[in-house]
PDB file of N, CA and C in Angstrom:
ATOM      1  N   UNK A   1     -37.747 -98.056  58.817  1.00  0.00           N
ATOM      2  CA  UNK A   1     -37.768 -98.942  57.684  1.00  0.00           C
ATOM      3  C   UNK A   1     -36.824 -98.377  56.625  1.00  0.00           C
ATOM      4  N   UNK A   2     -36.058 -98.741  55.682  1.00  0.00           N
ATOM      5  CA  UNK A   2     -35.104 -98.660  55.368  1.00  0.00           C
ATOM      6  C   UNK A   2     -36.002 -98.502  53.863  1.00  0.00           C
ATOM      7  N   UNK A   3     -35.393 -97.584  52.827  1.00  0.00           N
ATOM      8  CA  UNK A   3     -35.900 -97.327  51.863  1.00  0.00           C
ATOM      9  C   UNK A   3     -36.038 -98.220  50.560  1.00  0.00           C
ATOM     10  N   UNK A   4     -35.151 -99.300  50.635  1.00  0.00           N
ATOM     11  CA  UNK A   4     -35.060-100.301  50.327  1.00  0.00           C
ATOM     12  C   UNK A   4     -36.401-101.552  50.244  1.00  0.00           C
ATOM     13  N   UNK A   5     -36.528-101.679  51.610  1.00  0.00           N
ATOM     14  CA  UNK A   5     -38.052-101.953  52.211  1.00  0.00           C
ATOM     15  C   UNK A   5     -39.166-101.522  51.888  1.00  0.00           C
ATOM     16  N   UNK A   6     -39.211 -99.936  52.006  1.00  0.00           N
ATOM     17  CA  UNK A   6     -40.332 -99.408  51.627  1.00  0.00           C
ATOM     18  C   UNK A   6     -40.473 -98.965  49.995  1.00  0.00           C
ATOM     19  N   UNK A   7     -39.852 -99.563  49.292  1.00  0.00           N
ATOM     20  CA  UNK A   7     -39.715 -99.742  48.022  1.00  0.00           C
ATOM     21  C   UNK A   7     -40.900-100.869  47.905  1.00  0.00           C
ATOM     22  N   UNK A   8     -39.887-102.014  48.476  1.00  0.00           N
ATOM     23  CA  UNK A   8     -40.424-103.359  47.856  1.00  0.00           C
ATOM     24  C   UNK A   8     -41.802-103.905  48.667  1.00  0.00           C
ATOM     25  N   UNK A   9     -42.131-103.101  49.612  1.00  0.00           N
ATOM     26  CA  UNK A   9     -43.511-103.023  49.910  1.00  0.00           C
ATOM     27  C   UNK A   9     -44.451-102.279  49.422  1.00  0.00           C
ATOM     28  N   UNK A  10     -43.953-101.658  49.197  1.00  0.00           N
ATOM     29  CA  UNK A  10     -44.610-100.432  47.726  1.00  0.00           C
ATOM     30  C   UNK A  10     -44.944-101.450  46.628  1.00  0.00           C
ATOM     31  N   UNK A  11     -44.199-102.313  46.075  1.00  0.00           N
ATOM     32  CA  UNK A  11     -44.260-102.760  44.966  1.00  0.00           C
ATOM     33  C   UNK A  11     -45.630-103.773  45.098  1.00  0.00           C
ATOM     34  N   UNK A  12     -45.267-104.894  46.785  1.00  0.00           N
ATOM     35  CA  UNK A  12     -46.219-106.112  46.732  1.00  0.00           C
ATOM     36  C   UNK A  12     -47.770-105.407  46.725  1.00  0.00           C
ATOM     37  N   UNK A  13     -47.712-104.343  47.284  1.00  0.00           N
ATOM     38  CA  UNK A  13     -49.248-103.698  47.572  1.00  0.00           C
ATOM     39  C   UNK A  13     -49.711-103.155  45.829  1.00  0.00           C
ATOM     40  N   UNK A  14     -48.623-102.992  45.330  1.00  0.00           N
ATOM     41  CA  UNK A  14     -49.050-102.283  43.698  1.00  0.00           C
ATOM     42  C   UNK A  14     -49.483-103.573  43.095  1.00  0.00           C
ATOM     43  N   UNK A  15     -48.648-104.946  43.370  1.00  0.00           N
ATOM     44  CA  UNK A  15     -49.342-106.079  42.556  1.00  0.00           C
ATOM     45  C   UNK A  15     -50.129-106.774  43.059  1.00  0.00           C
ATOM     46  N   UNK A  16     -50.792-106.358  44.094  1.00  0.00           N
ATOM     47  CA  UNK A  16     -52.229-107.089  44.884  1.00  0.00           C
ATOM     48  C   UNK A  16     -53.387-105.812  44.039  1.00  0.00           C
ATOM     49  N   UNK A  17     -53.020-104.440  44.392  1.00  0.00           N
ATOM     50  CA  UNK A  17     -54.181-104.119  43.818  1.00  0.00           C
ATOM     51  C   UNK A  17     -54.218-103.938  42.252  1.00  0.00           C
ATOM     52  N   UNK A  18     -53.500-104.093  41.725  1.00  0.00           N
ATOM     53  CA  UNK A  18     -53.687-104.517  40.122  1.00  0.00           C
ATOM     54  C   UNK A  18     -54.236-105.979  39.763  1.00  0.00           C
ATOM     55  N   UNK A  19     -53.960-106.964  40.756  1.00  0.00           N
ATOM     56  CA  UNK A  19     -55.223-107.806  40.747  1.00  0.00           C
ATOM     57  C   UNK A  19     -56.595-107.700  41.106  1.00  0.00           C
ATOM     58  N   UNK A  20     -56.730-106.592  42.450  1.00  0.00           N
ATOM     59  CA  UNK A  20     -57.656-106.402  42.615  1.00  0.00           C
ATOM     60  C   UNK A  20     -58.640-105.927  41.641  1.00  0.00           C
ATOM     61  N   UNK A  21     -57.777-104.422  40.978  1.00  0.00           N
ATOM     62  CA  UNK A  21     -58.649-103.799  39.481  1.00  0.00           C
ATOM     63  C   UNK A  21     -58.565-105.008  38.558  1.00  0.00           C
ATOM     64  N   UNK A  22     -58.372-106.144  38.035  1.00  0.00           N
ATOM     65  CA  UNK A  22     -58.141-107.019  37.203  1.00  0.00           C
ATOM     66  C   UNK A  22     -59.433-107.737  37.421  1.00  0.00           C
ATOM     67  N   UNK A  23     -59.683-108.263  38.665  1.00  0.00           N
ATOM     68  CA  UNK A  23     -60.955-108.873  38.900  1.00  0.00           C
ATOM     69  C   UNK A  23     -61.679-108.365  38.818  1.00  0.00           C
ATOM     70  N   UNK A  24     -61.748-107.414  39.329  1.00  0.00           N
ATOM     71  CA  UNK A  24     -63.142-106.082  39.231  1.00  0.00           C
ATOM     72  C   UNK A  24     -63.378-106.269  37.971  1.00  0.00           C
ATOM     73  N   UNK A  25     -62.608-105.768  36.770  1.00  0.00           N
ATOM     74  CA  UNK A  25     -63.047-105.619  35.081  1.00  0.00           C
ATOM     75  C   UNK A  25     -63.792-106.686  35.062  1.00  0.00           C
ATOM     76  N   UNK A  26     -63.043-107.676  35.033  1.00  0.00           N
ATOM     77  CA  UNK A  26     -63.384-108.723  34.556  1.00  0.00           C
ATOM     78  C   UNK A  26     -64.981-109.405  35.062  1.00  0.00           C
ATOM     79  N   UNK A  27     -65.198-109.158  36.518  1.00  0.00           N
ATOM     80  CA  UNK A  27     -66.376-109.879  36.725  1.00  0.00           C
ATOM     81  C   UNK A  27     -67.305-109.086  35.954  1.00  0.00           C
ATOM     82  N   UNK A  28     -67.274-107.390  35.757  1.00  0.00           N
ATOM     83  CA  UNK A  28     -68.175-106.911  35.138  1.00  0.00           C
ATOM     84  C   UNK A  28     -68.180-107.108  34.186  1.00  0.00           C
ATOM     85  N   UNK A  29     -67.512-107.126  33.391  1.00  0.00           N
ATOM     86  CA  UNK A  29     -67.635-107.843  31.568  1.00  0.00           C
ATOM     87  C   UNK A  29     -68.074-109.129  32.201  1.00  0.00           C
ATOM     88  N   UNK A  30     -68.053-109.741  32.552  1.00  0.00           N
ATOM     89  CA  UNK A  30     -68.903-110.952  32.644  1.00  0.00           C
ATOM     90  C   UNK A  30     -70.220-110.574  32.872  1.00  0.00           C
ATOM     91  N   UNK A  31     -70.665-109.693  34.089  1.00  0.00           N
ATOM     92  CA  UNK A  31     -71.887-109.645  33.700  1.00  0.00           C
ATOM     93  C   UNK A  31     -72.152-109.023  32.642  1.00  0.00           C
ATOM     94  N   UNK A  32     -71.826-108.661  31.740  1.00  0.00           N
ATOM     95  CA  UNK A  32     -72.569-108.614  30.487  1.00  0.00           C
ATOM     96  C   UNK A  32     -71.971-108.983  29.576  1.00  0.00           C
ATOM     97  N   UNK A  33     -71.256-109.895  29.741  1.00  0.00           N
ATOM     98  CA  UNK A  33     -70.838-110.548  28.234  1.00  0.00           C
ATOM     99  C   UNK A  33     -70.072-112.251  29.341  1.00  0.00           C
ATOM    100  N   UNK A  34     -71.215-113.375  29.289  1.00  0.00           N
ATOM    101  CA  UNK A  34     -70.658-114.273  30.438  1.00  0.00           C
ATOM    102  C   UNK A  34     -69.686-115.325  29.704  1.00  0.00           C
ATOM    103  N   UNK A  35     -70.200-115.392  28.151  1.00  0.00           N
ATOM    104  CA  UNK A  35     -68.571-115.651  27.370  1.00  0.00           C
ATOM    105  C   UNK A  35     -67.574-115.258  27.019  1.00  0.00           C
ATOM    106  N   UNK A  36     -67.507-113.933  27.501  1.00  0.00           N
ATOM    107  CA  UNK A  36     -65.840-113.519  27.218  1.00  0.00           C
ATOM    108  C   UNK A  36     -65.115-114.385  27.396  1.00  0.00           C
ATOM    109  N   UNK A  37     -63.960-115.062  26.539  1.00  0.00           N
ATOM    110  CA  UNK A  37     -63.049-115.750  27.210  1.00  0.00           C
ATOM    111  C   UNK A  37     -61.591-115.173  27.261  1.00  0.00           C
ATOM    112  N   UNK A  38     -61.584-114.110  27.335  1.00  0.00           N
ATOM    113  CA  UNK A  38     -60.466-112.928  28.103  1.00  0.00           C
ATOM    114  C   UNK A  38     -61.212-112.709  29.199  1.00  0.00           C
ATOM    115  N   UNK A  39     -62.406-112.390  29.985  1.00  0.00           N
ATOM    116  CA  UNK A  39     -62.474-112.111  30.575  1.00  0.00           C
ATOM    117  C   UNK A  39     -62.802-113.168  31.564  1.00  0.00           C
ATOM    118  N   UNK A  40     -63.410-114.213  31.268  1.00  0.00           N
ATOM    119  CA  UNK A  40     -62.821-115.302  32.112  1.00  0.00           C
ATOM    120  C   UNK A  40     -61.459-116.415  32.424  1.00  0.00           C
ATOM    121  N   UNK A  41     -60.852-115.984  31.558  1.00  0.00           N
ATOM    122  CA  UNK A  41     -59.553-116.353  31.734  1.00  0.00           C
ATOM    123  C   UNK A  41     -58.123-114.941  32.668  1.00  0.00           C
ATOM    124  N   UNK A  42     -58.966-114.131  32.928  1.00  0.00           N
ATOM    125  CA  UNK A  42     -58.734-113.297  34.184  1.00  0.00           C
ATOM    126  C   UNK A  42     -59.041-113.643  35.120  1.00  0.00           C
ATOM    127  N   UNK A  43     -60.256-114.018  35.224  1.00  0.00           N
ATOM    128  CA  UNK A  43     -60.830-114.008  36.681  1.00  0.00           C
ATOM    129  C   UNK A  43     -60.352-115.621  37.103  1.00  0.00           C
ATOM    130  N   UNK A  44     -60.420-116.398  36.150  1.00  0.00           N
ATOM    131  CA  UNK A  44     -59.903-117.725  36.836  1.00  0.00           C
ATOM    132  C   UNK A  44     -58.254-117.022  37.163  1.00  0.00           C
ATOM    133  N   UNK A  45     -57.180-116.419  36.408  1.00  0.00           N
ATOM    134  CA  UNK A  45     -55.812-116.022  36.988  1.00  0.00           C
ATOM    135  C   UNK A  45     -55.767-115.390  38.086  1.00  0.00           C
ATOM    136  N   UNK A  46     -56.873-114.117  38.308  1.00  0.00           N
ATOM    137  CA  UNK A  46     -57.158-113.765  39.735  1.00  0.00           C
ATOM    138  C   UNK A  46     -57.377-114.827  40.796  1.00  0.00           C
ATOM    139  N   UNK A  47     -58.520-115.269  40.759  1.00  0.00           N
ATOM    140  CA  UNK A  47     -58.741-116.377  41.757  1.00  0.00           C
ATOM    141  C   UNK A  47     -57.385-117.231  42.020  1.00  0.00           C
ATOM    142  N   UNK A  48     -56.666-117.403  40.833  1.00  0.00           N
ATOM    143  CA  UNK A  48     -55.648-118.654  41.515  1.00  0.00           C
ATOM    144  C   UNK A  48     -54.491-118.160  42.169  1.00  0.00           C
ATOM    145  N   UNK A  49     -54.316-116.467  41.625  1.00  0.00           N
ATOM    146  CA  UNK A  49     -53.565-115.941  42.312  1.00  0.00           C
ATOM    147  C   UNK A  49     -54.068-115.670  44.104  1.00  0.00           C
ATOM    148  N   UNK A  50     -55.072-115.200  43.980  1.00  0.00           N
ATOM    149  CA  UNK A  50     -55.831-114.614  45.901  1.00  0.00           C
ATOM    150  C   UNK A  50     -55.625-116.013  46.608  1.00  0.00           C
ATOM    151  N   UNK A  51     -55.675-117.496  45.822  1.00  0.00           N
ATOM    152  CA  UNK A  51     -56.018-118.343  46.880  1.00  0.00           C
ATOM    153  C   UNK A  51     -54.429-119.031  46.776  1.00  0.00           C
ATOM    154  N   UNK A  52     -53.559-118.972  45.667  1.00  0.00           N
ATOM    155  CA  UNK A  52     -52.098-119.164  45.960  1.00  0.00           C
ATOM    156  C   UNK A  52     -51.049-118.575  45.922  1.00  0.00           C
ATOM    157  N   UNK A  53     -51.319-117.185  45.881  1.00  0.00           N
ATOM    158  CA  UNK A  53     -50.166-116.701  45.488  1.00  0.00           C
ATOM    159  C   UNK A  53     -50.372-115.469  46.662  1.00  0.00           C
ATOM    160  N   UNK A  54     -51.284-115.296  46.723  1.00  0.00           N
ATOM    161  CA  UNK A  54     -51.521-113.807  47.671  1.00  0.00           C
ATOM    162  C   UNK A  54     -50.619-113.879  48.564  1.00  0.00           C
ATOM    163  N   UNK A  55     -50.291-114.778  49.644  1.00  0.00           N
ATOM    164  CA  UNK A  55     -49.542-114.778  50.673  1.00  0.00           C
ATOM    165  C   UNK A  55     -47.789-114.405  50.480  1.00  0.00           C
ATOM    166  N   UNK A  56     -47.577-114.247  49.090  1.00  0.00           N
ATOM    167  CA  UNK A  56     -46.343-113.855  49.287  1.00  0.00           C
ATOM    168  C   UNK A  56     -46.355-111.830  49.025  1.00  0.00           C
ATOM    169  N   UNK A  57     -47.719-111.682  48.847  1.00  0.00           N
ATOM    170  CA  UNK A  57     -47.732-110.064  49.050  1.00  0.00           C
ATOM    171  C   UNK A  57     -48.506-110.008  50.041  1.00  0.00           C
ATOM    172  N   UNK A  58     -49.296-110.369  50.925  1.00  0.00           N
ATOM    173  CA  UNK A  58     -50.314-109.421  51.719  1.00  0.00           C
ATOM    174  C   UNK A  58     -50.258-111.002  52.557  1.00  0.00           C
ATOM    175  N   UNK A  59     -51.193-110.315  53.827  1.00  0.00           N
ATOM    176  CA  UNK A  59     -51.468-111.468  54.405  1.00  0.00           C
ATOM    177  C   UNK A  59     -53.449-111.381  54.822  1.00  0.00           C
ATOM    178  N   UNK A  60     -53.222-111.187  53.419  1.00  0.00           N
ATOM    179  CA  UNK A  60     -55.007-110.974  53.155  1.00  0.00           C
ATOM    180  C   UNK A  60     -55.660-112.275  52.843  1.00  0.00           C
ATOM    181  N   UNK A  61     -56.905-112.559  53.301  1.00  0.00           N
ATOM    182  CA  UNK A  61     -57.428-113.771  53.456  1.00  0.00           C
ATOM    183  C   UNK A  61     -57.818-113.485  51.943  1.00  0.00           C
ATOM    184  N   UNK A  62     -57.346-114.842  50.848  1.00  0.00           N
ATOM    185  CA  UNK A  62     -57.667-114.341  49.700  1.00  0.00           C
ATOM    186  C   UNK A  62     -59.281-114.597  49.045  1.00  0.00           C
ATOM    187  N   UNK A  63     -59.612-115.877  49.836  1.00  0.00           N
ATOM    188  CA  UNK A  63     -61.255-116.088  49.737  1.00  0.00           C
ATOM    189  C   UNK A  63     -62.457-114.841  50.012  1.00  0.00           C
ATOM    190  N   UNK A  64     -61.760-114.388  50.996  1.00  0.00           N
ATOM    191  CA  UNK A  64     -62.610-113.355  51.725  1.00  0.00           C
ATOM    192  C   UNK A  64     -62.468-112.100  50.872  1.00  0.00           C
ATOM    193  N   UNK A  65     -61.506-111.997  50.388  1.00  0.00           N
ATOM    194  CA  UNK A  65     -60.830-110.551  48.741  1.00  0.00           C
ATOM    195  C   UNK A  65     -62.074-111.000  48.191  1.00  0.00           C
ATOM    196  N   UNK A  66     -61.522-112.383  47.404  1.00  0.00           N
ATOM    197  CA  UNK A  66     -62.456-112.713  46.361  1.00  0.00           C
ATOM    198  C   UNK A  66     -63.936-112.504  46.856  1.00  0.00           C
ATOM    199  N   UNK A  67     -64.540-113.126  47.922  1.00  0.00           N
ATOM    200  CA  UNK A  67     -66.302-112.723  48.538  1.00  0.00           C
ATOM    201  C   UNK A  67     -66.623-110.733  48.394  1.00  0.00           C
ATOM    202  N   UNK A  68     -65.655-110.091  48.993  1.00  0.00           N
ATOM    203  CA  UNK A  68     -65.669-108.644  48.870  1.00  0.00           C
ATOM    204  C   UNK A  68     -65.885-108.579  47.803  1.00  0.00           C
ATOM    205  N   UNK A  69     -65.145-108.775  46.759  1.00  0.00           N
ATOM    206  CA  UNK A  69     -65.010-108.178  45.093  1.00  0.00           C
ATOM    207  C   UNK A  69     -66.032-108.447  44.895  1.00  0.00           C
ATOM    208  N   UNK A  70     -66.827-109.544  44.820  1.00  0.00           N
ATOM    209  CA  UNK A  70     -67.925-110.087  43.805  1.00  0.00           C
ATOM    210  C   UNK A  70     -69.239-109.644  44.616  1.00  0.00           C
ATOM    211  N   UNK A  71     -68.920-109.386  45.901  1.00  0.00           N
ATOM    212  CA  UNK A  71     -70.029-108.777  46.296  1.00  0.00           C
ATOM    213  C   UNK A  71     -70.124-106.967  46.119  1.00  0.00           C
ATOM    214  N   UNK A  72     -69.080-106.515  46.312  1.00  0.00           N
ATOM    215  CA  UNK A  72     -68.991-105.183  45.528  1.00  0.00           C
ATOM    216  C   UNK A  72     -69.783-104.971  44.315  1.00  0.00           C
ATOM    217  N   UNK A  73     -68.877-105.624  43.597  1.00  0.00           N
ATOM    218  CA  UNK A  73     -69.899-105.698  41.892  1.00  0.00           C
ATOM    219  C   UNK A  73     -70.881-105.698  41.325  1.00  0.00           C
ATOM    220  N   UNK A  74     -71.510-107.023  42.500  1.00  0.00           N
ATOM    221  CA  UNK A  74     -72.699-107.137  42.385  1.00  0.00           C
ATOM    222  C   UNK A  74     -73.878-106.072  43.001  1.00  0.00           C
ATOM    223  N   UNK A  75     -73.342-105.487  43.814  1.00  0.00           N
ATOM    224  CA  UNK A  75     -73.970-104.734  44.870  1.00  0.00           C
ATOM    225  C   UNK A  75     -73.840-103.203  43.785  1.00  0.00           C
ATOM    226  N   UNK A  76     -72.683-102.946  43.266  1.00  0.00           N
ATOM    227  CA  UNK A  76     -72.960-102.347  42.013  1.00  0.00           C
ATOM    228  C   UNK A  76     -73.831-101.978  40.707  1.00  0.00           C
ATOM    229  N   UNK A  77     -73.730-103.563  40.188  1.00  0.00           N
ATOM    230  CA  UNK A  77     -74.478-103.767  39.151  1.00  0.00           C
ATOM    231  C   UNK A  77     -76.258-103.833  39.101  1.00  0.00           C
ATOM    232  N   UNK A  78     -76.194-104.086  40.955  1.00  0.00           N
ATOM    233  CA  UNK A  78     -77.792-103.552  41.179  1.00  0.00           C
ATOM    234  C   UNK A  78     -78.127-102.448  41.571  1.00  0.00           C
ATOM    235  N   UNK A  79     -77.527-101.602  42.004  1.00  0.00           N
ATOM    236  CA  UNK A  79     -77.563-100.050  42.046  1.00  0.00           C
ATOM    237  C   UNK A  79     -77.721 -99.702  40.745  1.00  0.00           C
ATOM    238  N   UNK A  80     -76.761 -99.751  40.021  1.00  0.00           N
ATOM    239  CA  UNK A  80     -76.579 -99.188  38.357  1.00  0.00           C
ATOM    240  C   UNK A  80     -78.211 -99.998  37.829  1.00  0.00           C
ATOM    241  N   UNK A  81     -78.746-100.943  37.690  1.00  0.00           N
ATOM    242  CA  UNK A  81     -79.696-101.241  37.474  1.00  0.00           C
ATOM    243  C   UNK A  81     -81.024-100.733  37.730  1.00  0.00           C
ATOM    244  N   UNK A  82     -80.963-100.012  38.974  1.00  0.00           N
ATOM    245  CA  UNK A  82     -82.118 -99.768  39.947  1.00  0.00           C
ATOM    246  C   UNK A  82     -82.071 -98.054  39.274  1.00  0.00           C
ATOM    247  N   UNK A  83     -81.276 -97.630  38.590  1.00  0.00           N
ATOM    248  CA  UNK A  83     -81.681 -96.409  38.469  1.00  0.00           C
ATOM    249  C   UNK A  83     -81.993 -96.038  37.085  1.00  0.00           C
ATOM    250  N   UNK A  84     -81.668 -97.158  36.116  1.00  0.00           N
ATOM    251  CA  UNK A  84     -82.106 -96.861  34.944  1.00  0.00           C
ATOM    252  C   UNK A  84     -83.472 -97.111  34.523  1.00  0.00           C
TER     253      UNK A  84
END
């Protein structure tokens, strides 16, 4: 692969997971604050990115991102719950 390449695949994987951390924040400020409207005006830009835009970086099913993330979080936010 030519360094060129592995540049600009470097790059698409850096702007999938900076959406990825983008959604993450955001669903958690939602759970505790479900009017943010910064923080839902992320997560709707995430979402529209995973379900239209993803395919020009990854060939990641972007519904199935989005089901992971929110089940992460959540699966989080009840751990973090369960111990306080």
């Amino acid at each position: 692969m030519s360094e060129y390449v592995e540049c600009y695949e470097n790059l698409k994987a850096a702007v999938v997971k900076l959406a990825v951390d983008d959604y993450r924040r955001a669903l958690i400020r939602l759970r505790r604050h479900p009017k943010d409207t910064n923080a839902l005006h992320t997560k709707n830009e995430c979402e529209l990115f995973f379900c239209k835009g993803i395919e020009m970086y990854s060939d990641m099913d972007g519904e199935m991102l989005i089901s992971g993330i929110q089940e992460r979080v959540r699966r989080e936010y009840n751990e973090q719950r369960a111990t306080k």
